[in-house]
N, C-alpha and C. Protein backbone atom coordinates (compact mmCIF):
# COMPACT_ATOMS: atom_id res chain seq x y z
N UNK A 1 17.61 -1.80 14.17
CA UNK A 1 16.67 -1.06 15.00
C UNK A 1 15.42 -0.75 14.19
N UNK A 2 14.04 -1.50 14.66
CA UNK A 2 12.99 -1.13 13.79
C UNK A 2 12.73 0.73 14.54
N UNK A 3 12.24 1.09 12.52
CA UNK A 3 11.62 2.48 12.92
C UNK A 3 10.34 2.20 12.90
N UNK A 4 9.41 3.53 12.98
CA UNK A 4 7.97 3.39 13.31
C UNK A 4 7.47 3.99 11.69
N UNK A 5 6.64 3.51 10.86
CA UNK A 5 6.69 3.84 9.56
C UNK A 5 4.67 3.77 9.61
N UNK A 6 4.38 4.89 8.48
CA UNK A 6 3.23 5.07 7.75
C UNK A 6 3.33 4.50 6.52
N UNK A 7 2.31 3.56 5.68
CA UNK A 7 2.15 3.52 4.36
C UNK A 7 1.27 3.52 3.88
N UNK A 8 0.76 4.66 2.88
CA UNK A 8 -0.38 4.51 2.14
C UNK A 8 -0.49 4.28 1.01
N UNK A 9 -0.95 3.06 0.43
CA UNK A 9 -1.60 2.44 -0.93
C UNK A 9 -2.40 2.65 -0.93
N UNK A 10 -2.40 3.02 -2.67
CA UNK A 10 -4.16 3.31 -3.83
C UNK A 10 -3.57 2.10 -4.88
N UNK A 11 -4.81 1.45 -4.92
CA UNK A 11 -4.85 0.13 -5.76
C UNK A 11 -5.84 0.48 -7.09
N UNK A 12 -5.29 0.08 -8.01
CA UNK A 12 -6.46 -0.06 -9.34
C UNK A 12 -7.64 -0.31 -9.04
N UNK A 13 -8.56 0.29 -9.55
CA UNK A 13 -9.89 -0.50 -9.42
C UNK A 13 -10.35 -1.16 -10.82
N UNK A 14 -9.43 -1.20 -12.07
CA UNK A 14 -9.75 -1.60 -13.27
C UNK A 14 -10.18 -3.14 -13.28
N UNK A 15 -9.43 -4.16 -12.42
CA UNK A 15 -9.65 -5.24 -12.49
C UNK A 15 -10.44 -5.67 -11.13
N UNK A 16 -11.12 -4.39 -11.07
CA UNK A 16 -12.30 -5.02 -9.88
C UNK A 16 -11.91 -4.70 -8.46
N UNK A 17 -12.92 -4.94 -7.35
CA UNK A 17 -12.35 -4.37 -6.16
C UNK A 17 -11.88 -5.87 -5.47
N UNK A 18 -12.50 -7.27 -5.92
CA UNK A 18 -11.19 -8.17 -5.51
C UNK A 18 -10.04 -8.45 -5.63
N UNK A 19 -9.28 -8.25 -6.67
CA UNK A 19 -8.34 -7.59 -7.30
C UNK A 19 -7.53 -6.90 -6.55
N UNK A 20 -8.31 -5.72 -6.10
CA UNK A 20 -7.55 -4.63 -5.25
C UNK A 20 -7.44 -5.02 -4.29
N UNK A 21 -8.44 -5.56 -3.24
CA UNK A 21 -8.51 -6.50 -1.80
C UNK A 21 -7.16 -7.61 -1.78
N UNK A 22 -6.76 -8.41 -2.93
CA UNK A 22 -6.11 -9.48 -3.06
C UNK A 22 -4.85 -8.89 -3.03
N UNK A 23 -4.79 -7.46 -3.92
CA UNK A 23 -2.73 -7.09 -3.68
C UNK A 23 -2.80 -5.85 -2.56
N UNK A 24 -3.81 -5.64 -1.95
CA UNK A 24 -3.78 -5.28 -0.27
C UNK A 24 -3.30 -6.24 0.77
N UNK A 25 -4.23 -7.54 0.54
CA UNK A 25 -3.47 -8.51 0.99
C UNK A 25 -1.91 -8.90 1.22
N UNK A 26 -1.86 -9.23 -0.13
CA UNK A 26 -0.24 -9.19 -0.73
C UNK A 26 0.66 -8.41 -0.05
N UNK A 27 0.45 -7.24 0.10
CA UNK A 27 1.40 -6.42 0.66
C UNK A 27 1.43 -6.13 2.30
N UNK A 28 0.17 -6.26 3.11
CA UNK A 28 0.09 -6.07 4.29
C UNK A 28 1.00 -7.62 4.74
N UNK A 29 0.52 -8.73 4.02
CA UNK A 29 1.47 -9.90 4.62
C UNK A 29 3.16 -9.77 4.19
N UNK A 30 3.45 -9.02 3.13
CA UNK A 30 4.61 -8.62 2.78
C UNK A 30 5.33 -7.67 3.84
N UNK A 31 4.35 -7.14 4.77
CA UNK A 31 4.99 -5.79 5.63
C UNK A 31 5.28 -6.44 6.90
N UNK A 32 4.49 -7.56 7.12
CA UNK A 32 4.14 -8.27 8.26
C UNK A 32 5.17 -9.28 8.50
N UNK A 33 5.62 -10.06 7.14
CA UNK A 33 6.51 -10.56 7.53
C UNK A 33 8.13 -10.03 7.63
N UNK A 34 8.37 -8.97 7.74
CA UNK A 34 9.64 -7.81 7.81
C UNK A 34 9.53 -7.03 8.99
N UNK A 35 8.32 -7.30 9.69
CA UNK A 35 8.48 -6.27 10.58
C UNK A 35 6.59 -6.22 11.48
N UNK A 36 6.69 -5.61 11.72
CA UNK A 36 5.23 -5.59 12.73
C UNK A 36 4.45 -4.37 12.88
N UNK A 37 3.27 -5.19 12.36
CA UNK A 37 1.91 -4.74 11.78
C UNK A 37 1.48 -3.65 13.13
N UNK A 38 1.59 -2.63 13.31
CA UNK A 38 0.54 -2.08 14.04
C UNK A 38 -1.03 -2.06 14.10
N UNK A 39 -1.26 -1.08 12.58
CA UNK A 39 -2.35 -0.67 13.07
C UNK A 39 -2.69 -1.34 10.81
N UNK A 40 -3.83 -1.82 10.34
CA UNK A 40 -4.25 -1.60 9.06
C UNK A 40 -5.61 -1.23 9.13
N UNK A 41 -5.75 0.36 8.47
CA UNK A 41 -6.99 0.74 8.35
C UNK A 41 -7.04 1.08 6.61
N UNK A 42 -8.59 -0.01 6.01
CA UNK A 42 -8.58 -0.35 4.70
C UNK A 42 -9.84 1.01 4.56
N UNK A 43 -9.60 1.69 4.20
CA UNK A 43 -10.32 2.76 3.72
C UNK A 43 -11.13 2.39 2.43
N UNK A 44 -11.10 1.58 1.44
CA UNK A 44 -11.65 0.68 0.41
C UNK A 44 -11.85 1.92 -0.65
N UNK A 45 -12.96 1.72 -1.53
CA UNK A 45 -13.21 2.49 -2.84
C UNK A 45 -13.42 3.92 -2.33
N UNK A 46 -12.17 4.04 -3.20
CA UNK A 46 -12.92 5.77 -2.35
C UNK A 46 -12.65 6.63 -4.17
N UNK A 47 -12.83 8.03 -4.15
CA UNK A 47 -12.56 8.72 -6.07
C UNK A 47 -11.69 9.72 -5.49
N UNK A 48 -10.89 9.35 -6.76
CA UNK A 48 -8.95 10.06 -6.36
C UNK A 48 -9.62 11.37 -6.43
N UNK A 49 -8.67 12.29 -6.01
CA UNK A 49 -8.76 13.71 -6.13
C UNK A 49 -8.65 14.49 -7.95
N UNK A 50 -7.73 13.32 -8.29
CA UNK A 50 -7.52 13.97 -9.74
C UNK A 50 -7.27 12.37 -10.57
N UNK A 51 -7.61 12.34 -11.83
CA UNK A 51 -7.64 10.79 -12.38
C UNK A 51 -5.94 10.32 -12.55
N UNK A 52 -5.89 9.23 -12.72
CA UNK A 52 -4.53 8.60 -12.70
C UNK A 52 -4.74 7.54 -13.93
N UNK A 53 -3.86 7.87 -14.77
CA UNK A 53 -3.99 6.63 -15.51
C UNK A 53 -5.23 6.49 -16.22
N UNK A 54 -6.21 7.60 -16.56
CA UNK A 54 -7.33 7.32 -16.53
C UNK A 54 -8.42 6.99 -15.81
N UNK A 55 -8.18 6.47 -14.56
CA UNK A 55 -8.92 6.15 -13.63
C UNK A 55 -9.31 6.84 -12.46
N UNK A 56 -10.65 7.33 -12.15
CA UNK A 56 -11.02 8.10 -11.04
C UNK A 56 -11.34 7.06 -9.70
N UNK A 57 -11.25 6.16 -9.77
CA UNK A 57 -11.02 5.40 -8.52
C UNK A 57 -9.97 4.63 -7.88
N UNK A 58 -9.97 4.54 -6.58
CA UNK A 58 -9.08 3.33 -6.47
C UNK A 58 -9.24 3.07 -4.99
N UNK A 59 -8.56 1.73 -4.41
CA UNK A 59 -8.98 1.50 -3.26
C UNK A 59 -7.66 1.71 -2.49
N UNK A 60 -8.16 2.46 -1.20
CA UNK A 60 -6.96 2.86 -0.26
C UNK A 60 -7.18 1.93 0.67
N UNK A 61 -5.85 1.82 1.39
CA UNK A 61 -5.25 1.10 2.53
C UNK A 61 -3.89 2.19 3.46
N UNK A 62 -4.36 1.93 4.50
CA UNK A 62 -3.11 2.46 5.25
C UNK A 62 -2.56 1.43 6.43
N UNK A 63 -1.60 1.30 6.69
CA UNK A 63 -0.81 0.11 6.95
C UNK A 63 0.44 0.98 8.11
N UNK A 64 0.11 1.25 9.62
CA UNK A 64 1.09 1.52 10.42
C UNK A 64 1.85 0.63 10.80
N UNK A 65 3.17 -0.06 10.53
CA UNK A 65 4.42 -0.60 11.04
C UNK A 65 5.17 -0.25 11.21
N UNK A 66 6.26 -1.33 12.25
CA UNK A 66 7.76 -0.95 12.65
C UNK A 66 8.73 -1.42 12.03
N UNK A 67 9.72 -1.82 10.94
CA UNK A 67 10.58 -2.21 10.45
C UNK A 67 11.85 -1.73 10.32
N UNK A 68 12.85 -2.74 9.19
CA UNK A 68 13.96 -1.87 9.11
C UNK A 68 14.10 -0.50 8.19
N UNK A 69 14.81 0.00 8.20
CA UNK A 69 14.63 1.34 6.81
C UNK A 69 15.09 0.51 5.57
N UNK A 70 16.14 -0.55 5.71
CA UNK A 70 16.39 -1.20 4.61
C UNK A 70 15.06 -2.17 3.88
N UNK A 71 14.74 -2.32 4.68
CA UNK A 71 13.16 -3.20 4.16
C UNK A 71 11.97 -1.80 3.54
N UNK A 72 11.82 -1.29 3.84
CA UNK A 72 10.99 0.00 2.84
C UNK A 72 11.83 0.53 1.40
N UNK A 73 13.11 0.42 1.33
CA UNK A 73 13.76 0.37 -0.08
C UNK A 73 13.12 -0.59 -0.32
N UNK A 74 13.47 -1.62 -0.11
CA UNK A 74 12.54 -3.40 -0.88
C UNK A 74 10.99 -2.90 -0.99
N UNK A 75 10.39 -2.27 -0.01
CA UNK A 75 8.49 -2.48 -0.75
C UNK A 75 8.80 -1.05 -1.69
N UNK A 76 9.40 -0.26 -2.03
CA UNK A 76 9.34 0.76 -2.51
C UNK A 76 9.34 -0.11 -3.90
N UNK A 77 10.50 -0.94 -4.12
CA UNK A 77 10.76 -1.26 -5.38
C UNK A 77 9.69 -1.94 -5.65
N UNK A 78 9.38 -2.97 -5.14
CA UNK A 78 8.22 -3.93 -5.04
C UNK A 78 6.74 -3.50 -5.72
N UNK A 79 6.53 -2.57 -4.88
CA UNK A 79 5.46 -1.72 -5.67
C UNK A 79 5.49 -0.68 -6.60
N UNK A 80 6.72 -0.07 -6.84
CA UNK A 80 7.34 0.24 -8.33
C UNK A 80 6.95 -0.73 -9.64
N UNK A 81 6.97 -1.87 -9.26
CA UNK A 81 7.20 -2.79 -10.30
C UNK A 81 5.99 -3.68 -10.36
N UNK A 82 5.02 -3.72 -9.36
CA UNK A 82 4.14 -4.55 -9.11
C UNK A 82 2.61 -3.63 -10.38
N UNK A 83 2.01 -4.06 -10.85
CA UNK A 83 0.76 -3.83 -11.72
C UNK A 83 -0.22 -3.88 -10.72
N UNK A 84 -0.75 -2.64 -10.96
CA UNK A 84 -2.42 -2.65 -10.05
C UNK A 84 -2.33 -1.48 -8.80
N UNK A 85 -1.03 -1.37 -9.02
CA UNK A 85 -0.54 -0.22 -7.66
C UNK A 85 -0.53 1.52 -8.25
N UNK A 86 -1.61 2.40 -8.20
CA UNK A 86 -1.15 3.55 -8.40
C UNK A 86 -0.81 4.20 -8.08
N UNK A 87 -0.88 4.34 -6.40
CA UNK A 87 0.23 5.16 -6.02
C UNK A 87 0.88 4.59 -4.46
N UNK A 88 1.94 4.94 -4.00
CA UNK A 88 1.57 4.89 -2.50
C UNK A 88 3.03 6.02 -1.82
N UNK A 89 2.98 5.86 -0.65
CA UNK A 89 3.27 6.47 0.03
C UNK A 89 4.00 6.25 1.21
N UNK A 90 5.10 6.24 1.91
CA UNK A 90 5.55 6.14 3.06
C UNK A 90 6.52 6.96 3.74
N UNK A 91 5.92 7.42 4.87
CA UNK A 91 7.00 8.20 5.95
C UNK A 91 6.63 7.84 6.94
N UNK A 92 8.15 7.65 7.72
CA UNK A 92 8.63 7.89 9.09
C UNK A 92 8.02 8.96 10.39
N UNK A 93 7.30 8.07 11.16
CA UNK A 93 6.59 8.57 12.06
C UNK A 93 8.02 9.22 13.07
């Protein structure tokens, strides 16, 4: 039974904002193929509230889909482990 899910990614901006555009990519087709894309609103360079890593920027994305709950364990890890990802975020609408 797909649920209805929020996710928000902040991407590095160290290696540039194509960089960041390219593992936005990456992951919206990663969500897309598990489940179905509602809504992606790319909010782009925006300055964190507090630095991360050293870095006061990064580029946001928010990504509304429906999937399984077992498939958000998988992007959780995914972007655990993935470089260029500083933070993100997901809950259950």
């Amino acid at each position: 039974m797909a649920i209805a899910y929020e996710t928000v990614l902040v991407f590095s901006m160290k290696n540039g904002e194509e960089a960041a555009k390219a593992l936005a990519e990456k992951f919206k087709d990663m969500i897309a193929s598990s489940g179905t894309v509602k809504e992606v609103d790319e909010w782009g360079k925006r300055r964190l509230a507090y630095d991360i890593n050293y870095e006061s920027e990064g580029y946001y994305i928010v990504v509304n889909h429906e999937s399984e709950p077992d498939f958000v364990a998988e992007l959780a890890r995914v972007l655990n482990i993935t470089d260029g990802v500083l933070r993100y975020l997901t809950v259950k609408k």
